[in-house]
Protein backbone atom coordinates (compact mmCIF):
# COMPACT_ATOMS: atom_id res chain seq x y z
CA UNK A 1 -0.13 -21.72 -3.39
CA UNK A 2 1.39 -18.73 -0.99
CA UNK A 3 4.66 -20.56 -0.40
CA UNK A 4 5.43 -20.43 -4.43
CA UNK A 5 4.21 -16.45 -4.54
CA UNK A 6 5.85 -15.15 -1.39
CA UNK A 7 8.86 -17.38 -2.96
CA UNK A 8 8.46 -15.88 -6.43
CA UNK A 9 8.17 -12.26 -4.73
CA UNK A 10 11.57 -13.12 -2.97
CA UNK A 11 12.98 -13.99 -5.78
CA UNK A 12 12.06 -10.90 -7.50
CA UNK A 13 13.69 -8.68 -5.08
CA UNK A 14 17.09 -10.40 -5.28
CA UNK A 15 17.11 -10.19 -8.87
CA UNK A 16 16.20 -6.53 -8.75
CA UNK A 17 18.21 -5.85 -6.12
CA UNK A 18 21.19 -7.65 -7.53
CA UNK A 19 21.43 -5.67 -10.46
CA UNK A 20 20.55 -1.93 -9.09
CA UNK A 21 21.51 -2.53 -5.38
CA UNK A 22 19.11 -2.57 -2.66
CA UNK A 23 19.12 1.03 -2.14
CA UNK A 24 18.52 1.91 -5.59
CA UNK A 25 15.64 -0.20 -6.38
CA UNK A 26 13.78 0.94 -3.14
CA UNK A 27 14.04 4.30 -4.20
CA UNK A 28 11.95 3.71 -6.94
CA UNK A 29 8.34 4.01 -5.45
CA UNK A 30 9.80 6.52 -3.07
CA UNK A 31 10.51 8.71 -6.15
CA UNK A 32 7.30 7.77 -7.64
CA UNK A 33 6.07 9.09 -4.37
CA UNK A 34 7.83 12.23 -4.46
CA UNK A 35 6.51 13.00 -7.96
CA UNK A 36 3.02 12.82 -6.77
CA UNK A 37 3.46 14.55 -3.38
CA UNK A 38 4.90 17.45 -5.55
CA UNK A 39 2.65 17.14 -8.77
CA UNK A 40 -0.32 17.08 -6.50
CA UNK A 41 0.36 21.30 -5.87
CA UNK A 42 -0.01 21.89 -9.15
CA UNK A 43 -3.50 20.71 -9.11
CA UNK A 44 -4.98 24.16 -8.59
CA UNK A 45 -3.28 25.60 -11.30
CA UNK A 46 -4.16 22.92 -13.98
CA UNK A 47 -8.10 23.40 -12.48
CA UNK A 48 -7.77 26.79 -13.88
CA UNK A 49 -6.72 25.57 -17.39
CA UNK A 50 -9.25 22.28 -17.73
CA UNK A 51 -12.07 20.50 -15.95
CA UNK A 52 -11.97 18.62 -13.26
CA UNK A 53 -13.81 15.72 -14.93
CA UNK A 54 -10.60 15.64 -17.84
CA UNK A 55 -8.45 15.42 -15.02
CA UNK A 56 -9.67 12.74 -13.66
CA UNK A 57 -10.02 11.15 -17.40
CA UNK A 58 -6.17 11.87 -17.91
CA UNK A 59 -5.46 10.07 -14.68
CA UNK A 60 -7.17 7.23 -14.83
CA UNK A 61 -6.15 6.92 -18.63
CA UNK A 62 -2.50 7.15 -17.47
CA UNK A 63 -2.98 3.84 -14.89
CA UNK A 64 -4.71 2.34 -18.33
CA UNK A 65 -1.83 2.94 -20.06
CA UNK A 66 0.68 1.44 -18.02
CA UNK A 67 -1.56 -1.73 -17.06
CA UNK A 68 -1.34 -2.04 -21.00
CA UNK A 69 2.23 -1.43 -20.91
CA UNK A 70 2.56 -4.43 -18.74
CA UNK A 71 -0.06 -6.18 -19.13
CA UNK A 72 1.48 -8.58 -22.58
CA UNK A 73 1.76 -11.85 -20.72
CA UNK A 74 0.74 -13.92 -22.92
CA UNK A 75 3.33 -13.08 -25.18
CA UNK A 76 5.86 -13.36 -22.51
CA UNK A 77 4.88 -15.99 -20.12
CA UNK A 78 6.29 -18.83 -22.74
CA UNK A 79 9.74 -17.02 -22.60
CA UNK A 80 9.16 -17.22 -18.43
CA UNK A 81 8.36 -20.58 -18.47
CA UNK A 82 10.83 -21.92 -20.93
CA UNK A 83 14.09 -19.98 -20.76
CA UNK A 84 16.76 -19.44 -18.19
CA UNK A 85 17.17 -15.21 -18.25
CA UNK A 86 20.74 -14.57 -17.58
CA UNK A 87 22.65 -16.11 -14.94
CA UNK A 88 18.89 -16.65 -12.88
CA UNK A 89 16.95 -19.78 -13.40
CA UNK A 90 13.73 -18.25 -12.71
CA UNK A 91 11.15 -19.84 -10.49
CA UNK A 92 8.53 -20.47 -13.35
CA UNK A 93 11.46 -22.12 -15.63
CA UNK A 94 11.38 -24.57 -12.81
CA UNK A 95 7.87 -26.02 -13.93
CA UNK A 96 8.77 -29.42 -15.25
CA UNK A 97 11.03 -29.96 -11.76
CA UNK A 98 8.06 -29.28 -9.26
CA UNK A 99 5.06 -31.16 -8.73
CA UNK A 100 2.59 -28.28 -9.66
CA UNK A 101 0.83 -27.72 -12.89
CA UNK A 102 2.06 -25.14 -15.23
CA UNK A 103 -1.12 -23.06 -14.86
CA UNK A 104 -0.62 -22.58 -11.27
CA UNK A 105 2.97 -21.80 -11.52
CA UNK A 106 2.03 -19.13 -14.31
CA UNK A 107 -0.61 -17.63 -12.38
CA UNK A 108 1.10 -17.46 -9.70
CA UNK A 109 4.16 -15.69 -11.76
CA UNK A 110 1.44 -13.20 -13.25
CA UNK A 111 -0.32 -12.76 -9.69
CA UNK A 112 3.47 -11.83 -8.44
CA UNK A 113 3.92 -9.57 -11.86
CA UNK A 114 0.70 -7.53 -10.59
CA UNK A 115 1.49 -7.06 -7.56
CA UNK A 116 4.81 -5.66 -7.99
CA UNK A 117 3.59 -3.22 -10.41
CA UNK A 118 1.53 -1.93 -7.83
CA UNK A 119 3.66 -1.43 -5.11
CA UNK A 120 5.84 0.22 -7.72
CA UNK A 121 3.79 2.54 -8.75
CA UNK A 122 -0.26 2.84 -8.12
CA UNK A 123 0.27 3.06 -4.32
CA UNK A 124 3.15 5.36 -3.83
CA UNK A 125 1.31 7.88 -6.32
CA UNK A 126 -1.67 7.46 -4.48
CA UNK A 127 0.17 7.61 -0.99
CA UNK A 128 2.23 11.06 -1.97
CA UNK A 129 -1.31 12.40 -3.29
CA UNK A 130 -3.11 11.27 0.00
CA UNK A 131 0.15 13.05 1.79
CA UNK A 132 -0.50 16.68 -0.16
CA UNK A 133 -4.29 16.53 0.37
CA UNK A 134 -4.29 18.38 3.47
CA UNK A 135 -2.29 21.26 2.28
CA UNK A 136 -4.48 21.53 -0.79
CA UNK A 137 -7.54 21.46 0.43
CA UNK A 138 -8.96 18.37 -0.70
CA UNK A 139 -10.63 15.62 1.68
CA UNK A 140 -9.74 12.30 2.57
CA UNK A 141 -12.27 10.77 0.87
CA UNK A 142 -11.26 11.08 -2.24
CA UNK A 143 -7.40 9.61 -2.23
CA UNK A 144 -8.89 6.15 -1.20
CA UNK A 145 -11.42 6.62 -3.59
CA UNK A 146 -8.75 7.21 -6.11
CA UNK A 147 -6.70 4.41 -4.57
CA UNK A 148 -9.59 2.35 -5.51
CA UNK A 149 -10.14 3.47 -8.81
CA UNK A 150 -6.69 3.75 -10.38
CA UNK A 151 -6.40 0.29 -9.07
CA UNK A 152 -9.14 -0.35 -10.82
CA UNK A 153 -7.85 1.02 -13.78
CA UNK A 154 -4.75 -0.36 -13.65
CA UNK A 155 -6.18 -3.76 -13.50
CA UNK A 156 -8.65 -3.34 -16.17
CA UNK A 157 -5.75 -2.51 -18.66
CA UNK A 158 -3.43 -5.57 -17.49
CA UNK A 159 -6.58 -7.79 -17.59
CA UNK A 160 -7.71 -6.56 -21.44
CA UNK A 161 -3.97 -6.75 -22.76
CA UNK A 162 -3.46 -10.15 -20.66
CA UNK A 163 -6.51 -11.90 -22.72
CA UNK A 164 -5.78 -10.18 -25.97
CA UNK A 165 -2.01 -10.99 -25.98
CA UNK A 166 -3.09 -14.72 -24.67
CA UNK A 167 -5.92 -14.90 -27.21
CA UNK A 168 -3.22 -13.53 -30.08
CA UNK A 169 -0.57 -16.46 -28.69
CA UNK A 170 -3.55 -19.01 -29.64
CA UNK A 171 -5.24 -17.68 -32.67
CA UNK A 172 -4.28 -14.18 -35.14
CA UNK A 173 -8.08 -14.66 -36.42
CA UNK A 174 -9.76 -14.94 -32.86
CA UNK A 175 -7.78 -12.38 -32.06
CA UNK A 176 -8.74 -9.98 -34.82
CA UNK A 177 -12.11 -11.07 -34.39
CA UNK A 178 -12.41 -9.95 -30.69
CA UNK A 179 -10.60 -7.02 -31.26
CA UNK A 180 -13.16 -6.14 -33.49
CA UNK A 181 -16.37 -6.76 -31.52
CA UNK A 182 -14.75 -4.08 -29.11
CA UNK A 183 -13.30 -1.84 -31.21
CA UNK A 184 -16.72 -1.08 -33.87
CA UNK A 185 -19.28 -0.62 -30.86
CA UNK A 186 -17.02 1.75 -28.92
CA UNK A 187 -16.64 3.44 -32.34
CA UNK A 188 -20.12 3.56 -32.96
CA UNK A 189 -21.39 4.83 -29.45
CA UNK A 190 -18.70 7.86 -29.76
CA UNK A 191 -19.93 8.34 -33.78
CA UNK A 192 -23.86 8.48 -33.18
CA UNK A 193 -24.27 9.68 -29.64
CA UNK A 194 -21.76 12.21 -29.93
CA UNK A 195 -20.37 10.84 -26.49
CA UNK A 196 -17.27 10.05 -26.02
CA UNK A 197 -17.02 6.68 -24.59
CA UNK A 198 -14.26 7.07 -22.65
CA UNK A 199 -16.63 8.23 -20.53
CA UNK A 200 -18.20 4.68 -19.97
CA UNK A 201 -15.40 3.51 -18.42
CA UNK A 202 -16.04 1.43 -15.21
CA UNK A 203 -13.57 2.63 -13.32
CA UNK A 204 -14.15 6.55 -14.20
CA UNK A 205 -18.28 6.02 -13.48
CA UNK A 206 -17.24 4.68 -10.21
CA UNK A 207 -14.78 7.69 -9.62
CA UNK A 208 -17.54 9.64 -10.57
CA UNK A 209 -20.77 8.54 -8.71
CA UNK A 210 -19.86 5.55 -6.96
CA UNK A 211 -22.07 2.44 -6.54
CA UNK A 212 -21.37 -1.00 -5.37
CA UNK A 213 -23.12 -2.62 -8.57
CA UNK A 214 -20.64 -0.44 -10.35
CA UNK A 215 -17.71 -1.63 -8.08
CA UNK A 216 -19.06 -5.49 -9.31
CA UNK A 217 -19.44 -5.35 -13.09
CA UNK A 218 -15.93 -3.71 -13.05
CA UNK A 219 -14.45 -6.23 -10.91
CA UNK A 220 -16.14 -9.12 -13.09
CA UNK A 221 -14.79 -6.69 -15.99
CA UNK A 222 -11.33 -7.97 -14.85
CA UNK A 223 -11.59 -10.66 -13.27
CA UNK A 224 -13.16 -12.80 -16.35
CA UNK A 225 -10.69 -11.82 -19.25
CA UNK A 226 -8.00 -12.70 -16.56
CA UNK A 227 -9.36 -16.51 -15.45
CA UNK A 228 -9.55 -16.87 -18.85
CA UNK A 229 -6.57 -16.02 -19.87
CA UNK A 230 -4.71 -18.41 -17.70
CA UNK A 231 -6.82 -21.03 -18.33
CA UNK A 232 -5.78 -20.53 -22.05
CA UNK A 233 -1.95 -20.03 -21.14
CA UNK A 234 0.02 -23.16 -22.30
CA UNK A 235 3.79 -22.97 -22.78
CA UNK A 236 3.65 -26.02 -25.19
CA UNK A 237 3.20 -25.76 -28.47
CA UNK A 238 4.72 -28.96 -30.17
CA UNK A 239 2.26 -29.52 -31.81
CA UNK A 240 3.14 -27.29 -35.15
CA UNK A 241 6.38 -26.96 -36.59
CA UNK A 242 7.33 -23.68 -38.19
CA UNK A 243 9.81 -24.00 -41.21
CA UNK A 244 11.62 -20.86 -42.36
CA UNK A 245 13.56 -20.34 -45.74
CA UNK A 246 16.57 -18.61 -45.40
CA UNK A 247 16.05 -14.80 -45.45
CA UNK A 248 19.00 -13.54 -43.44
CA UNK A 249 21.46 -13.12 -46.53
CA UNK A 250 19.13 -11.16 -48.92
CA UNK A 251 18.38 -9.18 -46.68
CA UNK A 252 21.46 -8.80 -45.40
CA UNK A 253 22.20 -7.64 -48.53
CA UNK A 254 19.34 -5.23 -48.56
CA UNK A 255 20.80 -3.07 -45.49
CA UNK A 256 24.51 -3.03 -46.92
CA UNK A 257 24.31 0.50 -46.51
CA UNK A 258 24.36 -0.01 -42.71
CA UNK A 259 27.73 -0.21 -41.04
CA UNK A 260 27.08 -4.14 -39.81
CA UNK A 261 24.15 -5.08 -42.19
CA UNK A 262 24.58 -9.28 -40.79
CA UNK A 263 23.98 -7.79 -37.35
CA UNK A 264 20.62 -5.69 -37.86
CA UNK A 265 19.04 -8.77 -40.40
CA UNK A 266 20.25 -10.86 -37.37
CA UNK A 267 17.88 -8.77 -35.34
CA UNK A 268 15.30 -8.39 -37.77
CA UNK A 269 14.78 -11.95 -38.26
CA UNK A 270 14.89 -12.89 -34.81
CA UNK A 271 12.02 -10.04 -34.44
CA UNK A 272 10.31 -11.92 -37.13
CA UNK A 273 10.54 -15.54 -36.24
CA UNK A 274 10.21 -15.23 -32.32
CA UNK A 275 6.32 -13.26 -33.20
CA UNK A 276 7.99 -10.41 -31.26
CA UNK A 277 7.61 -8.05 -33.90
CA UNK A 278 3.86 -7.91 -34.53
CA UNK A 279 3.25 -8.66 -31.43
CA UNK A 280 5.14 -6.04 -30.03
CA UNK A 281 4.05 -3.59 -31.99
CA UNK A 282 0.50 -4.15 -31.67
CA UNK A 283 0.64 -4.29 -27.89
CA UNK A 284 3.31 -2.24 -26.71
CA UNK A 285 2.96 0.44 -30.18
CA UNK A 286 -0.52 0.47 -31.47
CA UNK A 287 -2.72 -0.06 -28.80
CA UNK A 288 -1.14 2.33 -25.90
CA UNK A 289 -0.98 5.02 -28.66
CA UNK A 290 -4.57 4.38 -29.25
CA UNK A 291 -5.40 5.17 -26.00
CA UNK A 292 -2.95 8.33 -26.07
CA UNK A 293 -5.01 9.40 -29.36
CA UNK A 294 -8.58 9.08 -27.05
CA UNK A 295 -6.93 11.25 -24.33
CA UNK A 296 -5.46 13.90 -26.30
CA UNK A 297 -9.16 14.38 -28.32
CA UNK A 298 -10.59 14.51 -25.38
CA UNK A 299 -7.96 17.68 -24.69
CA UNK A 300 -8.13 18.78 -28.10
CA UNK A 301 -10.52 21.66 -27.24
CA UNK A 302 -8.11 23.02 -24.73
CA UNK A 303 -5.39 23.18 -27.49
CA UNK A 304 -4.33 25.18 -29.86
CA UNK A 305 -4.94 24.48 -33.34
CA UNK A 306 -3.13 21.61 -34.59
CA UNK A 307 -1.96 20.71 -31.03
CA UNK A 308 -3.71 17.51 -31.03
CA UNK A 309 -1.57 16.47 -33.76
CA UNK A 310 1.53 17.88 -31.99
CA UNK A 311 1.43 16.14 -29.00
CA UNK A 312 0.37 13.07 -30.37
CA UNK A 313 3.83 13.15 -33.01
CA UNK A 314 5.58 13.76 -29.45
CA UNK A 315 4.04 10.86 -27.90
CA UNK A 316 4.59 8.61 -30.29
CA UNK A 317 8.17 9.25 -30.56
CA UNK A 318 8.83 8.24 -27.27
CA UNK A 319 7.12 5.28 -27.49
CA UNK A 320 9.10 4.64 -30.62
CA UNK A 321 12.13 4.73 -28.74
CA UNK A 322 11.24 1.72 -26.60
CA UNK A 323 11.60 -0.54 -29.44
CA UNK A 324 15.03 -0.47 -29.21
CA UNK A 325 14.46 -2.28 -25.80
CA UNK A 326 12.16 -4.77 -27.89
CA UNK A 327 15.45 -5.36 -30.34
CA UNK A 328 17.77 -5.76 -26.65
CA UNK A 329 15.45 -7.84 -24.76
CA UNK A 330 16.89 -11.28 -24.87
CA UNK A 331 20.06 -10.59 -26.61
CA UNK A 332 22.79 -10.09 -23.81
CA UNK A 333 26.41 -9.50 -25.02
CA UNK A 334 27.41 -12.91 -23.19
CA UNK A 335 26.65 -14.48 -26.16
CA UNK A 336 29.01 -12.20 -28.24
CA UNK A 337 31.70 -12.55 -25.55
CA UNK A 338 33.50 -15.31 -27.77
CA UNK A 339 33.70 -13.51 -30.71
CA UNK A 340 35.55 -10.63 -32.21
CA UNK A 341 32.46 -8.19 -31.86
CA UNK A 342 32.85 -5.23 -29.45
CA UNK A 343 30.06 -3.33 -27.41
CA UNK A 344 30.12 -0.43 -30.08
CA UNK A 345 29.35 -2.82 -32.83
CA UNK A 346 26.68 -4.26 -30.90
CA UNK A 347 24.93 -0.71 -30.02
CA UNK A 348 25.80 0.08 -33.95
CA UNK A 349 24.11 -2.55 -34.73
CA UNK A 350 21.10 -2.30 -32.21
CA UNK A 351 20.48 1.47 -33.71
CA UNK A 352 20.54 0.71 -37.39
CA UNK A 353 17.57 -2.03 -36.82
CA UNK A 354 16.08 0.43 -34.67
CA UNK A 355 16.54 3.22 -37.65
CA UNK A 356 14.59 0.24 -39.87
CA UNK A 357 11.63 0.23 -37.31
CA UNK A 358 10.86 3.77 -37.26
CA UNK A 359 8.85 3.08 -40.32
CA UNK A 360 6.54 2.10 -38.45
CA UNK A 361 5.34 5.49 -36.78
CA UNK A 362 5.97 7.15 -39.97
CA UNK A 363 3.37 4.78 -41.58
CA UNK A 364 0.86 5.92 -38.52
CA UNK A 365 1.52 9.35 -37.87
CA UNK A 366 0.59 9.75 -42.26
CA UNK A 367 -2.25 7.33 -41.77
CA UNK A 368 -3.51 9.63 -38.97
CA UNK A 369 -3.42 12.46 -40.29
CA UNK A 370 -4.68 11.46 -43.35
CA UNK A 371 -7.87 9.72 -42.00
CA UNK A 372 -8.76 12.79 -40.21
CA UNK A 373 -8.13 15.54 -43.33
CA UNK A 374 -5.33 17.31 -41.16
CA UNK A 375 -2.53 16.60 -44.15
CA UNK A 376 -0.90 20.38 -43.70
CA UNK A 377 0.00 18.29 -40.14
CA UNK A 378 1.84 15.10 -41.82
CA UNK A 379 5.52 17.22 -42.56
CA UNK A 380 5.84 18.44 -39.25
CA UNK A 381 4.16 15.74 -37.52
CA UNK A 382 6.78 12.96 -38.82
CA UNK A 383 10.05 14.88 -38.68
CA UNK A 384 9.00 15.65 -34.41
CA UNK A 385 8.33 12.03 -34.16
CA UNK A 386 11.47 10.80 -35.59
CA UNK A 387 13.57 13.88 -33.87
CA UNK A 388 12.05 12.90 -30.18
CA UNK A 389 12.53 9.25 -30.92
CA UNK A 390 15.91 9.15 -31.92
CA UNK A 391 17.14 11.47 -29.21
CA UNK A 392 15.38 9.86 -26.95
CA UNK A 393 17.06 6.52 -28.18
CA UNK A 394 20.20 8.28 -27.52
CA UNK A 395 19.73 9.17 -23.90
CA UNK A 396 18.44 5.36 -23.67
CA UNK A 397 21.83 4.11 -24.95
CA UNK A 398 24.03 6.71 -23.15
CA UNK A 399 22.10 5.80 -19.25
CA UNK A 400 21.46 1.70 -20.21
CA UNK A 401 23.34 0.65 -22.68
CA UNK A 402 22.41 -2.62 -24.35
CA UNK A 403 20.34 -3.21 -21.53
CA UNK A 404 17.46 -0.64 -20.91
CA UNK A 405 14.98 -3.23 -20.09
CA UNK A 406 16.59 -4.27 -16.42
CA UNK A 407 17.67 -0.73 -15.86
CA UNK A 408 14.34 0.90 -15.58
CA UNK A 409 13.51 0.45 -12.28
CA UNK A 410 17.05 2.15 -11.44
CA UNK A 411 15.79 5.55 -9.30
CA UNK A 412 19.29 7.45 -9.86
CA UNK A 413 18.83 6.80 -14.28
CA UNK A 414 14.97 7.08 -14.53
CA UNK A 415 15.36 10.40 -12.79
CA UNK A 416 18.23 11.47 -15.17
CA UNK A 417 16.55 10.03 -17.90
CA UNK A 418 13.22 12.37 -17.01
CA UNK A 419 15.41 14.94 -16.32
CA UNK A 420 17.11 15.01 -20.03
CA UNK A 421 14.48 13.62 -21.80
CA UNK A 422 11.49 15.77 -20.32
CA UNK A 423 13.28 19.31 -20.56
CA UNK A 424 13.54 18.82 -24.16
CA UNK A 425 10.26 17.82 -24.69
CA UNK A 426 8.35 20.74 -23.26
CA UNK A 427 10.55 22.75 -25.29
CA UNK A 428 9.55 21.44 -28.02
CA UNK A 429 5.61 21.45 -27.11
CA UNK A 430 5.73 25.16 -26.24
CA UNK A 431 8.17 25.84 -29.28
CA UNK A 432 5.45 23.99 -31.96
CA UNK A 433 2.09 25.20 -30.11
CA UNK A 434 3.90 28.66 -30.94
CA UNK A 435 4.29 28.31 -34.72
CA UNK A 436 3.51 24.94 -36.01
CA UNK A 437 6.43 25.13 -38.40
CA UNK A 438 9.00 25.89 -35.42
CA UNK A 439 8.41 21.56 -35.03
CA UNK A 440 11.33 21.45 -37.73
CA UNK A 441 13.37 23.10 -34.93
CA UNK A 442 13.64 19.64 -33.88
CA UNK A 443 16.16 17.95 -36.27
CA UNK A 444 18.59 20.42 -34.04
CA UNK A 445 18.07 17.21 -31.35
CA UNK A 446 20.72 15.20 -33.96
CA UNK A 447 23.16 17.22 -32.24
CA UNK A 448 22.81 16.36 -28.35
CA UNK A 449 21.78 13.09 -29.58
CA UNK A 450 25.14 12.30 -31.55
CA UNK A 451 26.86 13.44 -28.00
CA UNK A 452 25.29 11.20 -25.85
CA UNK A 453 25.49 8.15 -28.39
CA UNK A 454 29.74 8.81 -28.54
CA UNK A 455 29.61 9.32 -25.29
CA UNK A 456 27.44 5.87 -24.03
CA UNK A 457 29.71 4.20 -26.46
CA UNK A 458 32.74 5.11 -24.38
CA UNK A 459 30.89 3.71 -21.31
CA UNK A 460 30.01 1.00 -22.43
CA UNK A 461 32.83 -0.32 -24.36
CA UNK A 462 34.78 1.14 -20.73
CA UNK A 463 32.43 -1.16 -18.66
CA UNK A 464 32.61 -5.07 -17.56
CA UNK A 465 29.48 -6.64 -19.73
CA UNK A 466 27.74 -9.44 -17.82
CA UNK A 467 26.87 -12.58 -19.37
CA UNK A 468 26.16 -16.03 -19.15
């Protein structure tokens, strides 16, 4: 129904715009914009250093990546439909009250989701791209052609992470299964043929030679996982009860040497218990880092040696960092307001379950670069991940506080948060292409890093704390 989207799309905008300010969160595509108008100048110069057609890969691999990155709703469309976020009673939570089903309220929610995603980002990029053209000698053709294509590929992402997460909501074996049936052909065509198969996707063919039955088997591609997937969606599930022994004192006991070990098991368990934590970390860890480990091979010959492996420890640390926004999500300090705990224990608290989950890209940086006999890599490779990731945490903590999730779309802090974060790191990339070794440089980040934690603590224990 359009009367519960255009409502839903309302009510988007006045929850955004409540917390940022009207001003501030339409500034956001206008700075996505800018990027693009300026990045798009630079295209001669990277044309000197690779290809054209691993250009195009990057880009449309990028727009992948962040339909992935938002793509998880079947993970999170039970929280929509079931839970009040804050002080808003969202439209979707409404679903018992209105005389719709569930699946069209849902589908309209995701529907909404999309859409705001892409006037966030795909089309301003595209539009400040279209606006350089011109001055860079490129024709017109091709920015609606890439409108239509990183749309595309956008969508394509969102859809596959949409039926996986729905199909992992329903069944871990189906879901392993499918995963599977994917995974071993694309493996096998890039093992045999010697062709990547990155190369075979829909959306880069049609970039590349465009036909109209190509335009259709993508848009079937996408359209099938997704009608699926909300046909699947159900935000009931009564019918299993899950029984849990008590595990929050041992291991409790297990982190005493953190500074509020009750706090992080607290956090750890509710990881645990709410499926957050492998789901999570398959969907918002493992698979956009697969993708990332596709791109960079397919830039590996460009690099110098061991580069692959550089970049990739780089990468993964800053996706590492946005697990401390997995451990924030639902856990405002509203519900702490009653009791003697202050921001700075919270935040304490936050980081030391965060320092527990950085096992995780320890575990697949060594597996990495164990599986592909680069071993001489693993030292380096692990201490740049963990350097990036905690001072990357840091900045997180010193710009959002205990809530980076609702802050992102905040123009003014994603541009400081670029700004701090993105210096460092190409540092650090020209430092280690330099002299592999010089990656150790990097513990030298626990320095800024301890400066912007003291000093987010002091704004943050300074500032008002919503709640409800």
């Amino acid at each position: 129904m359009f009367e519960l989207f255009t409502a839903m799309v309302k009510e988007e905008w006045r929850i955004h715009s409540t917390i940022f300010g009207s001003l501030s969160f339409a500034l956001f595509p206008v700075m996505i914009f800018g990027i693009a108008f300026m990045g798009s100048f630079l295209l001669p110069l990277f044309r000197t250093v690779l290809p054209a057609g691993s250009l195009a890969i990057i880009l449309h691999a990028l727009f992948v990546l962040l339909g992935i990155m938002v793509g998880g709703f079947g993970l999170v469309g039970m929280e929509a439909m079931n839970r009040r976020f804050g002080q808003a009673s969202l439209l979707a939570y409404s679903a018992r009250s209105l005389p719709l089903s569930e699946t069209m309220i849902f589908a309209n929610f995701v529907v909404k989701d999309t859409v705001y995603y892409f006037i966030l980002w795909v089309f301003p990029f595209v539009a400040g791209f279209f606006l350089a053209s011109p001055f860079i000698g490129i024709g017109l053709y091709l920015p609606f052609l890439l409108l239509l294509t990183l749309t595309l590929a956008f969508l394509t992402g969102l859809s596959a992470v949409f039926f996986l997460s729905t199909v992992y909501s329903r069944s871990k074996a189906l879901f392993a299964l499918i995963f599977a049936l994917v995974l071993i052909p694309w493996g096998a065509i890039s093992l045999y043929t010697n062709v990547n198969a990155v190369v075979l996707f829909p959306p880069l063919l049609l970039f590349n030679s465009f036909s109209w039955m190509t335009l259709l088997a993508t848009g079937l591609l996408i359209a099938v996982p997704f009608c699926i997937s909300i046909i699947l969606f159900s935000s009931e599930y009564t019918d299993t009860t899950k029984r849990y022994k008590n595990i929050l004192t041992p291991l409790t006991r297990k982190l005493s040497f953190f500074p509020y070990p009750s706090l992080a098991a607290k956090d750890l368990v509710d990881l645990r218990r709410s499926g957050a934590g492998i789901g999570q970390t398959i969907f918002s860890f493992f698979i956009p880092l697969g993708l990332l480990w596709v791109l960079l091979s397919v830039l590996a010959p460009f690099l110098p040696a061991g580069g692959l492996y550089i970049l990739f420890a780089i990468l993964t640390g800053v996706i590492s960092s946005t697990m401390y926004t997995w451990i924030t999500a639902f856990d405002t300090f509203g519900a702490y307001a009653c009791l003697p705990v202050s921001v700075s224990t919270l935040l304490t608290s936050k980081i030391s379950t965060f320092a527990v989950m950085q096992l995780v890209p320890v575990v697949l940086i060594a597996f990495v670069t164990t599986a592909t006999g680069a071993v001489a890599w693993l030292l380096p490779s692990i201490v740049l991940c963990l350097a990036v990731s905690f001072y990357t945490l840091a900045v997180t903590v010193w710009l959002t506080g205990l809530s980076p999730s609702v802050l992102v779309y905040d123009a003014k802090v994603l541009v400081r948060y670029l700004l701090v974060v993105g210096i460092v790191l190409i540092v650090l990339i020209i430092l280690s292409f330099l002299n592999p070794y010089y990656a150790f440089t990097s513990v030298l980040l626990g320095i800024p890093a301890w400066y912007l934690l003291r000093r987010g603590y002091r704004i943050w224990e300074a500032r008002d704390q919503t709640g409800f």
